[in-house]
Protein backbone atom coordinates (compact mmCIF):
# COMPACT_ATOMS: atom_id res chain seq x y z
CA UNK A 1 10.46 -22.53 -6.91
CA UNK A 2 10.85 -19.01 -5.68
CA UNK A 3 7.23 -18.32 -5.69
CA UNK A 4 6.91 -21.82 -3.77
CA UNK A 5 9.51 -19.75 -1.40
CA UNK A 6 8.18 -16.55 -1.41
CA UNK A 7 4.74 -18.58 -0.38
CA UNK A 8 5.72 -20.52 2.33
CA UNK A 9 7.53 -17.35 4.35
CA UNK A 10 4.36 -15.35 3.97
CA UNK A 11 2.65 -18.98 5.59
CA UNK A 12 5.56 -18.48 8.80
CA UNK A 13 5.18 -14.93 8.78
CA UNK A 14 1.10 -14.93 9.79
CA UNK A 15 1.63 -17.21 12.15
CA UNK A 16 4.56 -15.30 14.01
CA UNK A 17 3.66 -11.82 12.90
CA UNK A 18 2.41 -11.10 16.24
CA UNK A 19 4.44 -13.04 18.79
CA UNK A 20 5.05 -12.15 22.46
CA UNK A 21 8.86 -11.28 23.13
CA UNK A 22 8.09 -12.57 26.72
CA UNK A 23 10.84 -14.94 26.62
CA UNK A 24 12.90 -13.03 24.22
CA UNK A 25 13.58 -12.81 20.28
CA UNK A 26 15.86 -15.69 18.89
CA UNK A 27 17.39 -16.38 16.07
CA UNK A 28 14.94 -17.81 13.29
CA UNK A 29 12.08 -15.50 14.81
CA UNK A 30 10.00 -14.36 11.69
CA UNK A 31 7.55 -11.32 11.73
CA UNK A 32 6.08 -9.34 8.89
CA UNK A 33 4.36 -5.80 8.75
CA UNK A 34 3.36 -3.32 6.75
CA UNK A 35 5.71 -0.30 7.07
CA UNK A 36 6.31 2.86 5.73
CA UNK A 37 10.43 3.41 4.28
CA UNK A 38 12.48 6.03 5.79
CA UNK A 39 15.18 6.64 3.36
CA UNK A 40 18.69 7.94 5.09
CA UNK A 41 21.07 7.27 2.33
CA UNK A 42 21.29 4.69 -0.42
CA UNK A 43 22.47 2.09 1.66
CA UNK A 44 20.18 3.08 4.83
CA UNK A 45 16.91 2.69 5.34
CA UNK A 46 14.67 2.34 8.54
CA UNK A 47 10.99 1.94 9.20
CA UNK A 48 7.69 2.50 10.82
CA UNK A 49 5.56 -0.62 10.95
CA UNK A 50 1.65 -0.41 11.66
CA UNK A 51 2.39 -2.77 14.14
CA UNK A 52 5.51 -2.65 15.22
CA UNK A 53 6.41 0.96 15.56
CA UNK A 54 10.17 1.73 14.45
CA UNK A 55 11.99 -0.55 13.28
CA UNK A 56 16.25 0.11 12.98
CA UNK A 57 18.12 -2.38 10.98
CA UNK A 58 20.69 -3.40 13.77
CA UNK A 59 22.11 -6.24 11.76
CA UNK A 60 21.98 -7.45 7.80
CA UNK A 61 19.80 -5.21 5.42
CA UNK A 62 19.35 -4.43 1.37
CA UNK A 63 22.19 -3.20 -0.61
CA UNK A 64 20.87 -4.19 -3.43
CA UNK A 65 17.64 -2.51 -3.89
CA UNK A 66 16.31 1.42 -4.54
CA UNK A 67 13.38 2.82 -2.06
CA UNK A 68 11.98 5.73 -1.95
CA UNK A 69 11.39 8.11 1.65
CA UNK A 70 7.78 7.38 2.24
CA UNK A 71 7.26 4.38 0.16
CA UNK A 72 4.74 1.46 1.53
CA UNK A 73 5.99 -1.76 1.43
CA UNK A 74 5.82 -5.53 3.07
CA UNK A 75 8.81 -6.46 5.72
CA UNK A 76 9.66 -9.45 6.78
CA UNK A 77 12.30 -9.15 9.56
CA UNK A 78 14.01 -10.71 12.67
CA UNK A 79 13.00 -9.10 16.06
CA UNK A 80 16.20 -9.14 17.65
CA UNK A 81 15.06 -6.88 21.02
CA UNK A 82 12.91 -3.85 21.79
CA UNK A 83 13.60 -0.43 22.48
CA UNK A 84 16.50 0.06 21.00
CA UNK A 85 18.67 3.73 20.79
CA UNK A 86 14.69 5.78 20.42
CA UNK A 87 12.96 3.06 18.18
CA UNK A 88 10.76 0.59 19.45
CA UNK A 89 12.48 -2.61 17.96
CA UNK A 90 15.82 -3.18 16.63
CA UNK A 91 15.18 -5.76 13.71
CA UNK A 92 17.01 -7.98 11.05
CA UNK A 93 15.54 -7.38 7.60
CA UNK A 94 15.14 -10.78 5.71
CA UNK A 95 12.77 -9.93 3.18
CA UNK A 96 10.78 -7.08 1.62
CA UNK A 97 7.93 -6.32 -1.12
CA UNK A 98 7.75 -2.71 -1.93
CA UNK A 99 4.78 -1.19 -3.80
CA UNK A 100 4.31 1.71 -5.97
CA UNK A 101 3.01 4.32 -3.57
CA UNK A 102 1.92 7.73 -4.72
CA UNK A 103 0.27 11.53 -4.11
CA UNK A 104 -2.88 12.57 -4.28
CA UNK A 105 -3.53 14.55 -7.49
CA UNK A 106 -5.06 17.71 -9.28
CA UNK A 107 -7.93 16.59 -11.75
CA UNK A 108 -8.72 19.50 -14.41
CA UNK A 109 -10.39 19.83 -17.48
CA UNK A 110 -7.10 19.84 -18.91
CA UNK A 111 -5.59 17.11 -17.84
CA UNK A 112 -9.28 14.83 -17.75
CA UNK A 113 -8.12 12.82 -20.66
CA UNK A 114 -4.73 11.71 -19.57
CA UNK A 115 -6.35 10.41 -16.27
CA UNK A 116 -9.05 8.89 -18.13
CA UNK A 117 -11.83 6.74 -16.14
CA UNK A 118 -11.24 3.52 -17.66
CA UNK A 119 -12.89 0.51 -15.56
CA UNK A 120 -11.06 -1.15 -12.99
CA UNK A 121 -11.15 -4.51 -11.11
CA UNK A 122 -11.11 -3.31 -7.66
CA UNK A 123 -10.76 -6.48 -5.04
CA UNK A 124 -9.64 -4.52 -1.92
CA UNK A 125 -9.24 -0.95 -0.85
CA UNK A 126 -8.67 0.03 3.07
CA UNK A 127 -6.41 2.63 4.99
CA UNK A 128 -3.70 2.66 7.38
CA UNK A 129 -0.95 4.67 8.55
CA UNK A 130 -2.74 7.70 6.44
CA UNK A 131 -2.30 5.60 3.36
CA UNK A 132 -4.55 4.58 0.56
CA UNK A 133 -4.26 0.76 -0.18
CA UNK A 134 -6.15 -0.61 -3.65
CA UNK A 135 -5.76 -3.79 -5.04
CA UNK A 136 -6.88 -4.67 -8.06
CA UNK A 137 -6.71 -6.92 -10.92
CA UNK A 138 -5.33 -5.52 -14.00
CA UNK A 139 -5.05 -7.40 -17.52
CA UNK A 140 -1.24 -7.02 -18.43
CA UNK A 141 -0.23 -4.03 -20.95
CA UNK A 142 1.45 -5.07 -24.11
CA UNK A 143 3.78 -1.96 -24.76
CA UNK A 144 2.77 1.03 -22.53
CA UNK A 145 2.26 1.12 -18.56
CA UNK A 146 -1.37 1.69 -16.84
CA UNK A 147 -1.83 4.65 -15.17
CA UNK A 148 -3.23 4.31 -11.67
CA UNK A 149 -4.14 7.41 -9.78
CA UNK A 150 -5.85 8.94 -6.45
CA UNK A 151 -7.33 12.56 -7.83
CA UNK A 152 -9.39 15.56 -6.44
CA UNK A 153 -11.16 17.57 -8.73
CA UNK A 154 -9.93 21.47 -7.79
CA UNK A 155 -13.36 22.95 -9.19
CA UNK A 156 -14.92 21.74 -6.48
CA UNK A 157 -13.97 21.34 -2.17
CA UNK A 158 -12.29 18.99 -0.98
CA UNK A 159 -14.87 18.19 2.01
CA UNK A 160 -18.29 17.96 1.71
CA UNK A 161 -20.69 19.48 3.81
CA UNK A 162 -21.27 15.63 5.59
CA UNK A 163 -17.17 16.21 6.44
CA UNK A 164 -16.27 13.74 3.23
CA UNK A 165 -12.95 14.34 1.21
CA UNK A 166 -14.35 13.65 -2.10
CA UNK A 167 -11.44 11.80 -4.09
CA UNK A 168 -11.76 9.65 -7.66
CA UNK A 169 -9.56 6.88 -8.15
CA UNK A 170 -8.81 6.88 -11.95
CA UNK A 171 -7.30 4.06 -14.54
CA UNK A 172 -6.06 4.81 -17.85
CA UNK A 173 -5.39 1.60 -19.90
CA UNK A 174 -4.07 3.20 -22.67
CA UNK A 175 -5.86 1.12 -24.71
CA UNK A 176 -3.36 -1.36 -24.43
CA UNK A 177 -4.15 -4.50 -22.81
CA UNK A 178 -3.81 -8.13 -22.97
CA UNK A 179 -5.92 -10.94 -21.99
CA UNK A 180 -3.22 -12.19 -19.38
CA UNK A 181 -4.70 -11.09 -16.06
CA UNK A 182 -2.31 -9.72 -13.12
CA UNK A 183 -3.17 -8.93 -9.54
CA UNK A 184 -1.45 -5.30 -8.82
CA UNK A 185 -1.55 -3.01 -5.64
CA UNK A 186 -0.87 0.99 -4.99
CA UNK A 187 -0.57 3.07 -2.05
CA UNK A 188 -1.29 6.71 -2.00
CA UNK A 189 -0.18 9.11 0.61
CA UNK A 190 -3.18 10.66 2.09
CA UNK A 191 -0.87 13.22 4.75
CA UNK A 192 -1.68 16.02 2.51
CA UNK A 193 -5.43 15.98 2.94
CA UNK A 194 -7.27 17.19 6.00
CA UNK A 195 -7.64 14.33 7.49
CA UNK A 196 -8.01 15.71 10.77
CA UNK A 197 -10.78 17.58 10.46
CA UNK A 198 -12.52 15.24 8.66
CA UNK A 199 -15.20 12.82 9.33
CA UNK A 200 -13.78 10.06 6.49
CA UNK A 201 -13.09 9.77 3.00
CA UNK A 202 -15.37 9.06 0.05
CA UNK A 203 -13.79 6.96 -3.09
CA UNK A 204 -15.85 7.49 -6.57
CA UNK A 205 -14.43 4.53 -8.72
CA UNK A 206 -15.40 2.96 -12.03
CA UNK A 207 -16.12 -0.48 -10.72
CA UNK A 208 -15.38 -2.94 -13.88
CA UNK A 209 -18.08 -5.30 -11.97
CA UNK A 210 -20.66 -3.05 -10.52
CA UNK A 211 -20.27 0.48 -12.65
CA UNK A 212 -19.66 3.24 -11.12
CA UNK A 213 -20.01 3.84 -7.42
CA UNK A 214 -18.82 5.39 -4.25
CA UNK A 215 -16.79 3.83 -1.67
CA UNK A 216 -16.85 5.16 1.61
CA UNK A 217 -14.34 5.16 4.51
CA UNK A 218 -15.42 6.36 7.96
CA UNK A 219 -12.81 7.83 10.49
CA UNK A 220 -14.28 6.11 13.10
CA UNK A 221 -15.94 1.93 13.24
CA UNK A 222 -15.52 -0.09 10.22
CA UNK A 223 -15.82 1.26 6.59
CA UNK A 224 -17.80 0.03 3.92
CA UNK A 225 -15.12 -0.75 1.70
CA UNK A 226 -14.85 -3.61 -0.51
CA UNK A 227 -13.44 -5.62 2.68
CA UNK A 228 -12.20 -4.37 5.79
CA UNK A 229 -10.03 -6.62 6.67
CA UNK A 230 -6.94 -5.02 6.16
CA UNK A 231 -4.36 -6.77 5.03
CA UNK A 232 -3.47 -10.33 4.10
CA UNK A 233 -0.03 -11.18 4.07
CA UNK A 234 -0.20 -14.15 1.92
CA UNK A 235 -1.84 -12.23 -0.85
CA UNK A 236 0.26 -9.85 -0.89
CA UNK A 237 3.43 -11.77 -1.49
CA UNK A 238 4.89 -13.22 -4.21
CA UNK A 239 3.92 -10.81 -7.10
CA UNK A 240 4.82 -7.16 -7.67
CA UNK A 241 3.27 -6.20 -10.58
CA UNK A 242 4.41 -2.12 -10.63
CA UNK A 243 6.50 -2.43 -13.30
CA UNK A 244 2.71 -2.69 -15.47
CA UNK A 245 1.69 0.81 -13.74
CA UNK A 246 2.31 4.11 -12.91
């Protein structure tokens, strides 16, 4: 039943995710975004939508749950009005789906084997808001959590002479896997990178399907990643598989 739930918001949420405030917000109104968490204190958080801008809680919220500054997450919310006190919309939180979001690491010969380069069953990969978004299908661990990381191999530059930053995407099983399959997303902050200055990002990966192979994203025009269609809300809820991964 909650998955039934969690289903049919994500339905209302694609439909209204965009709507015109025109005529004004109303009770009931239901949008959803991708946003990035701005942590203030344990019971405060606020957030920057790709769409939406800034978003302040004005009324309701989460007690109940632990985010992290910076974390990438789903938000479903109540527009109550716009340009509010410096942010662009002042919101009522109803619902969100955080995901395990983190930094771009340091590959060495050292620490090759605990990154491994295990195959993976990649199904989407794009970026927004200078984050990395993969998801992939992962069959479920029976003891130990995957390890999912975004790495950059410090013997060599980070850009190319094309204006690439060269990054690996690496999966360590463990081992330890089960023949129940799971769909699973992370988000990596790319804000330490010279992004600026470069002309996109190219992905190696260890495609479980087609081996391994490069995938590229271009700063400008659409990328040739595995889709570039962004995001699609009613995927994306109704599973949160991060407590499989790390």
């Amino acid at each position: 039943m909650k998955k039934y739930i969690i289903t049919l918001l994500a339905g209302i949420a694609l439909l209204t995710q965009s709507c015109d405030d025109n005529d004004g917000y109303s009770i009931g109104d239901l949008a959803a975004d991708w946003v990035t968490v701005h942590k203030h204190s344990p019971q405060l958080y606020t957030y920057t939508g790709d769409t939406w801008g800034t978003l302040w809680p004005a009324a309701g919220g989460f007690t109940n749950l632990i985010l992290q500054e910076g974390q990438r997450a789903i938000l479903y919310f109540n527009p109550l009005w716009d340009n509010f006190d410096g942010y662009d919309a002042a919101i009522k939180p109803e619902y969100i789906q955080p995901f395990l979001t983190k930094q771009v690491e340091e590959l060495t010969e050292e620490n090759e084997e605990e990154y491994a380069n295990h195959p993976t069953y990649i199904e989407d990969a794009w970026i927004s808001a200078d984050y990395l978004h993969i998801q992939f299908t992962q069959k479920l661990p029976q003891e130990k959590k995957h390890r999912v990381s975004l790495v950059h191999k410090v013997d060599e530059p980070i850009m190319d002479d094309q204006g690439y930053i060269q990054l690996e995407y690496r999966y360590n099983s463990y081992g330890d896997t089960l023949q129940m399959a799971q769909p699973a997303l992370v988000c990596y902050n790319l804000q330490t990178l010279p992004l600026t200055e470069a002309k996109g990002i190219q992905l190696r990966v260890n495609d479980a399907r087609k081996g391994e192979r490069v995938i590229t994203f271009n700063k400008e025009g659409e990328s040739s990643s595995v889709s570039s269609k962004g995001c699609n809300l009613s995927t994306m809820k109704g599973y949160d598989a991060t407590e499989n991964i790390k």
